[in-house]
Protein backbone atom coordinates (compact mmCIF):
# COMPACT_ATOMS: atom_id res chain seq x y z
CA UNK A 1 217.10 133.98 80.68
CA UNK A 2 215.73 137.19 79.27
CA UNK A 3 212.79 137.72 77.10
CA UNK A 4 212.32 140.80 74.79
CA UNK A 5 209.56 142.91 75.43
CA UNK A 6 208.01 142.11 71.77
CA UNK A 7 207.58 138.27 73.23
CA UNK A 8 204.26 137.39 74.95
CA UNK A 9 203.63 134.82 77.16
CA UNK A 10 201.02 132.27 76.73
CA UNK A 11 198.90 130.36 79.72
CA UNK A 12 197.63 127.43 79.43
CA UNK A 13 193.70 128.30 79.66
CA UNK A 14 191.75 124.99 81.03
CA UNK A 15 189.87 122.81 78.69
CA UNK A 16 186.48 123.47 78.53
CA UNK A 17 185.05 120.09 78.68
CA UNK A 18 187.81 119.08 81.66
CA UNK A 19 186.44 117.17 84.22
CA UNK A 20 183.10 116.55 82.15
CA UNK A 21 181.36 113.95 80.14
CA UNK A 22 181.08 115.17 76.82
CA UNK A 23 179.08 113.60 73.66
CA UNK A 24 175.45 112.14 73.33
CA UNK A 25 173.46 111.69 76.49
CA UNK A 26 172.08 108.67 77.68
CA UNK A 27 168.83 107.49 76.67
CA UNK A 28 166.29 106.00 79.52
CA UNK A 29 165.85 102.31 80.14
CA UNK A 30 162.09 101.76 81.14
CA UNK A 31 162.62 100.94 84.44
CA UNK A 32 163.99 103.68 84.61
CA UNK A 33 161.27 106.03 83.69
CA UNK A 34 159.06 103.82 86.39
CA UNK A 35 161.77 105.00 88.71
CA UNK A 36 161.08 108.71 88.24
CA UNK A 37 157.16 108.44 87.98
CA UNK A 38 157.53 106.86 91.50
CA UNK A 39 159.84 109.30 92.71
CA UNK A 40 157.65 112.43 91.85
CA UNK A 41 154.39 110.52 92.92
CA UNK A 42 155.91 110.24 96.19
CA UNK A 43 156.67 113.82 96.69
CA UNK A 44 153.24 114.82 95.02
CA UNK A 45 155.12 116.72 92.08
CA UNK A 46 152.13 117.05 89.54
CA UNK A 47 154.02 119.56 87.49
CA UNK A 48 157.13 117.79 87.52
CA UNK A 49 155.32 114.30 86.61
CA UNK A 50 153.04 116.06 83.75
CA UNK A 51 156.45 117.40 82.88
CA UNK A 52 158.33 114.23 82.18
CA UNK A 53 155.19 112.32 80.67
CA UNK A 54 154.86 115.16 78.29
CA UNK A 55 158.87 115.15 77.49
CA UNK A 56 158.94 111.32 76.78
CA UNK A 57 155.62 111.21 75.01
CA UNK A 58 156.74 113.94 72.48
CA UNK A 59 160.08 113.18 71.99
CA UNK A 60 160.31 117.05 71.74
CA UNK A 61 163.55 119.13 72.41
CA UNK A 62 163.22 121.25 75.49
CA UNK A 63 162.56 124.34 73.72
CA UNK A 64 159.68 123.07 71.94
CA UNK A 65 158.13 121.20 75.44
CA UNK A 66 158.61 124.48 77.92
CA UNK A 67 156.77 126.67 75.11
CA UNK A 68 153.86 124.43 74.50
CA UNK A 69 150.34 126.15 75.25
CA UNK A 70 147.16 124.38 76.90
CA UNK A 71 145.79 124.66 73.42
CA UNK A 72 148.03 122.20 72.31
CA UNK A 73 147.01 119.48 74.15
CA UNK A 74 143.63 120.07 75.49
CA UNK A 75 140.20 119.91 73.30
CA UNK A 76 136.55 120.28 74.87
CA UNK A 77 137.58 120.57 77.90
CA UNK A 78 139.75 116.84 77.62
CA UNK A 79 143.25 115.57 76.79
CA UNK A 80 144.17 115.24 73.17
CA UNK A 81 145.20 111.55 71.90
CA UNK A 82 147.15 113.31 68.97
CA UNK A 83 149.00 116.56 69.30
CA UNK A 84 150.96 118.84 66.43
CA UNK A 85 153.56 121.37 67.48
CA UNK A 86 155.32 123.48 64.76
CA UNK A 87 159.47 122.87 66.07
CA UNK A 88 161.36 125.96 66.51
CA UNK A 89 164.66 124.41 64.78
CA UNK A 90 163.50 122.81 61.74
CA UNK A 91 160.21 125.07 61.37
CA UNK A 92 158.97 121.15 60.37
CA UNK A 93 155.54 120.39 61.85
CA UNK A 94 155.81 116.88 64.27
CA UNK A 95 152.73 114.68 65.71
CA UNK A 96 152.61 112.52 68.19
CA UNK A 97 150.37 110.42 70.64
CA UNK A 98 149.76 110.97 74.49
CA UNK A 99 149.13 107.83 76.33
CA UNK A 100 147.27 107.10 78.95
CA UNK A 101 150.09 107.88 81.81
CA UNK A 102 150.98 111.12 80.29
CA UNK A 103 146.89 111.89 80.01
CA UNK A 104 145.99 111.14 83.65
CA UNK A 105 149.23 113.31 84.60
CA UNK A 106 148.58 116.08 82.60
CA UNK A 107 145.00 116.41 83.82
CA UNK A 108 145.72 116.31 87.28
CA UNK A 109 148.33 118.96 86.77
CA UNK A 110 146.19 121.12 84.74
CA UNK A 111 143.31 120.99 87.04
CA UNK A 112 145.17 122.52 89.78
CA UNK A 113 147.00 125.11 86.99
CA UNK A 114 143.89 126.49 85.64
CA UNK A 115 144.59 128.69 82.66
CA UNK A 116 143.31 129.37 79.43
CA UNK A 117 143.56 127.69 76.25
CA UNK A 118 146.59 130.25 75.25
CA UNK A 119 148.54 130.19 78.66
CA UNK A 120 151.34 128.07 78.64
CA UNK A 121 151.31 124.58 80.64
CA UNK A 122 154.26 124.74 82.61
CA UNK A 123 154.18 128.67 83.83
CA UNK A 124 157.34 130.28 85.05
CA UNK A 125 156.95 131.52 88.56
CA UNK A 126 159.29 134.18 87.97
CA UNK A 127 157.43 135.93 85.09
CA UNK A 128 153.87 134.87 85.46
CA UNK A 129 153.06 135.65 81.65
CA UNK A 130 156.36 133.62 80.54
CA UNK A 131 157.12 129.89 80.21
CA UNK A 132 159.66 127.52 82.47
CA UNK A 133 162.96 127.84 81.07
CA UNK A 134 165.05 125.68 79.00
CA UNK A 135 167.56 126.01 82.08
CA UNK A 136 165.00 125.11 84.67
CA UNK A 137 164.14 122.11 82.72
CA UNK A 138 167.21 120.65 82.48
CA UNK A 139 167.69 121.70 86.32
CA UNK A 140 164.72 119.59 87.00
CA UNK A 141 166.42 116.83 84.64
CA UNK A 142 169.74 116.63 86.61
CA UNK A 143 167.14 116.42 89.97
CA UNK A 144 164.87 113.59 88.61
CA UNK A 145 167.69 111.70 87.45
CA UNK A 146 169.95 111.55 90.70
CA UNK A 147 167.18 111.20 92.59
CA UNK A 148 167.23 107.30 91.30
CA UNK A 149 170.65 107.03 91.68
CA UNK A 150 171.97 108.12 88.18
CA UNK A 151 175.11 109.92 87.62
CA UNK A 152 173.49 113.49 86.36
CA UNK A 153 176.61 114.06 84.30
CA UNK A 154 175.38 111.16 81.97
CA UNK A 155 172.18 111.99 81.63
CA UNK A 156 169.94 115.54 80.41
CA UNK A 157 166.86 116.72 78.78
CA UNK A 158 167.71 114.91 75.22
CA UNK A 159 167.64 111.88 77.21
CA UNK A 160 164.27 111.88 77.59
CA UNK A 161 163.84 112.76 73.78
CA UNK A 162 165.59 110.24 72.77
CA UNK A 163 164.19 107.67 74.94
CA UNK A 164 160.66 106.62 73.46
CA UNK A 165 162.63 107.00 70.15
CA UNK A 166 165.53 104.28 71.10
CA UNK A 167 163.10 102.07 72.41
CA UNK A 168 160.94 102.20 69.13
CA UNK A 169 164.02 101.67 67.20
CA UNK A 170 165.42 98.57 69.14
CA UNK A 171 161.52 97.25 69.11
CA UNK A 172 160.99 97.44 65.64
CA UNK A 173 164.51 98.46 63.12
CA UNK A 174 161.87 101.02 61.48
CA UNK A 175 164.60 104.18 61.34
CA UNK A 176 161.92 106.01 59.02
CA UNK A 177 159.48 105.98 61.09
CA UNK A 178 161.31 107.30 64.36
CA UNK A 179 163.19 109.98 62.02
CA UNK A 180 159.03 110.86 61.80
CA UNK A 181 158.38 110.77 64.97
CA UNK A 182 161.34 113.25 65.87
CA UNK A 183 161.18 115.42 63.22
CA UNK A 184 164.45 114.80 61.72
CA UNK A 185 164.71 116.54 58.36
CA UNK A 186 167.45 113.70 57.48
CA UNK A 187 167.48 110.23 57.83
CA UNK A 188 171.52 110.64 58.74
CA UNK A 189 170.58 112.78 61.12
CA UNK A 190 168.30 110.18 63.36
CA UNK A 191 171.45 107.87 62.44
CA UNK A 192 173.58 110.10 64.56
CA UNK A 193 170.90 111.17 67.54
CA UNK A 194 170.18 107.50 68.55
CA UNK A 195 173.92 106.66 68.07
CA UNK A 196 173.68 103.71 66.10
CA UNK A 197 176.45 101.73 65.27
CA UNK A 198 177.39 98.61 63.15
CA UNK A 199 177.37 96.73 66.22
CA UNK A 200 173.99 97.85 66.93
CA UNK A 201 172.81 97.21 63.81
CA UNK A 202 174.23 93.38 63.79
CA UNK A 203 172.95 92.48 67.01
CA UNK A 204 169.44 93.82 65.29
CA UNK A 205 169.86 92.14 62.23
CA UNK A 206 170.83 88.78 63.99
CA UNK A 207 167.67 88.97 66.17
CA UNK A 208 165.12 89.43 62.96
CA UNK A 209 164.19 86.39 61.46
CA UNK A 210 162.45 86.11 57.99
């Protein structure tokens, strides 16, 4: 059969999601995150465990974390209990606490950094005056994950911001107060990021006695 020269033929271009696991990521479980401390201990990553205290401490996105300065988080010469960064999305100011584990990690990592109160805490080592990269991060992400035996495809650098968040949530049913904690300009929108669904919220509601 002939076609006329005005007619153009389409191909089929492939899906850009083929093949992939698409939608929210998971969030940690805490044995989990005891997984990947041990993991990096063992291989003496101090940057990489300072890293993911930081990251589940903060409940930052990644390109809040990989642009925060030693400023932020050190005073006199110590860890801060209570930091403030100004997000880069919302332009909305969050706190939030450091615990113990991500204080003792972030000391040992800084000690062997050095730096100034205005360098950044997790240098590039391409660009010596720069910042590790979103990408890098999430590199180091995929590698922390499968390294416990997780499917990488399931799992990324909002999982670890959403992780102290989830477990706050199933802990306590206070959605206010972890739409605080993650800077959420909207309540709907914390609603959506921890994925919370009617069954959720039943098997919640059944569990809370009054």
């Amino acid at each position: 059969m002939e076609t006329s020269g005005n007619e153009t033929t389409t191909t089929k271009r492939p899906v850009w999601n083929a093949g992939r696991t698409v939608g929210a990521k998971r969030a940690l479980k805490p044995k989990q995150i005891w997984q990947i401390r041990f993991y990096l201990n063992e291989r003496r990553r101090l940057r990489d465990r300072a890293l993911f205290d930081l990251a589940i401490d903060s409940k930052l996105r990644g390109c809040d974390l990989v642009r925060m300065k030693i400023g932020d988080i050190v005073s006199g010469g110590q860890i801060r209990t209570c930091a403030l960064v100004m997000q880069q999305k919302t332009r909305r100011p969050v706190q939030f606490k450091l615990l113990t584990d991500a204080q003792t990690s972030l000391l040992a990592w800084l000690e062997r950094r050095g730096g100034s109160v205005d360098d950044y805490v997790f240098p590039s080592r391409v660009d010596r005056n720069g910042h590790l990269s979103t990408r890098q991060y999430a590199r180091l992400v995929d590698e922390w994950v499968s390294g416990i035996g997780l499917m990488r495809s399931e799992y990324g650098t909002h999982s670890l911001r959403r992780t102290k968040a989830s477990i706050i949530y199933r802990a306590t049913g206070n959605l206010r107060a972890v739409q605080i904690l993650l800077g959420h300009s909207k309540i709907e929108h914390t609603v959506r990021y921890l994925g919370i669904d009617v069954e959720g919220a039943l098997t919640l509601a059944e569990s809370t006695e009054i």
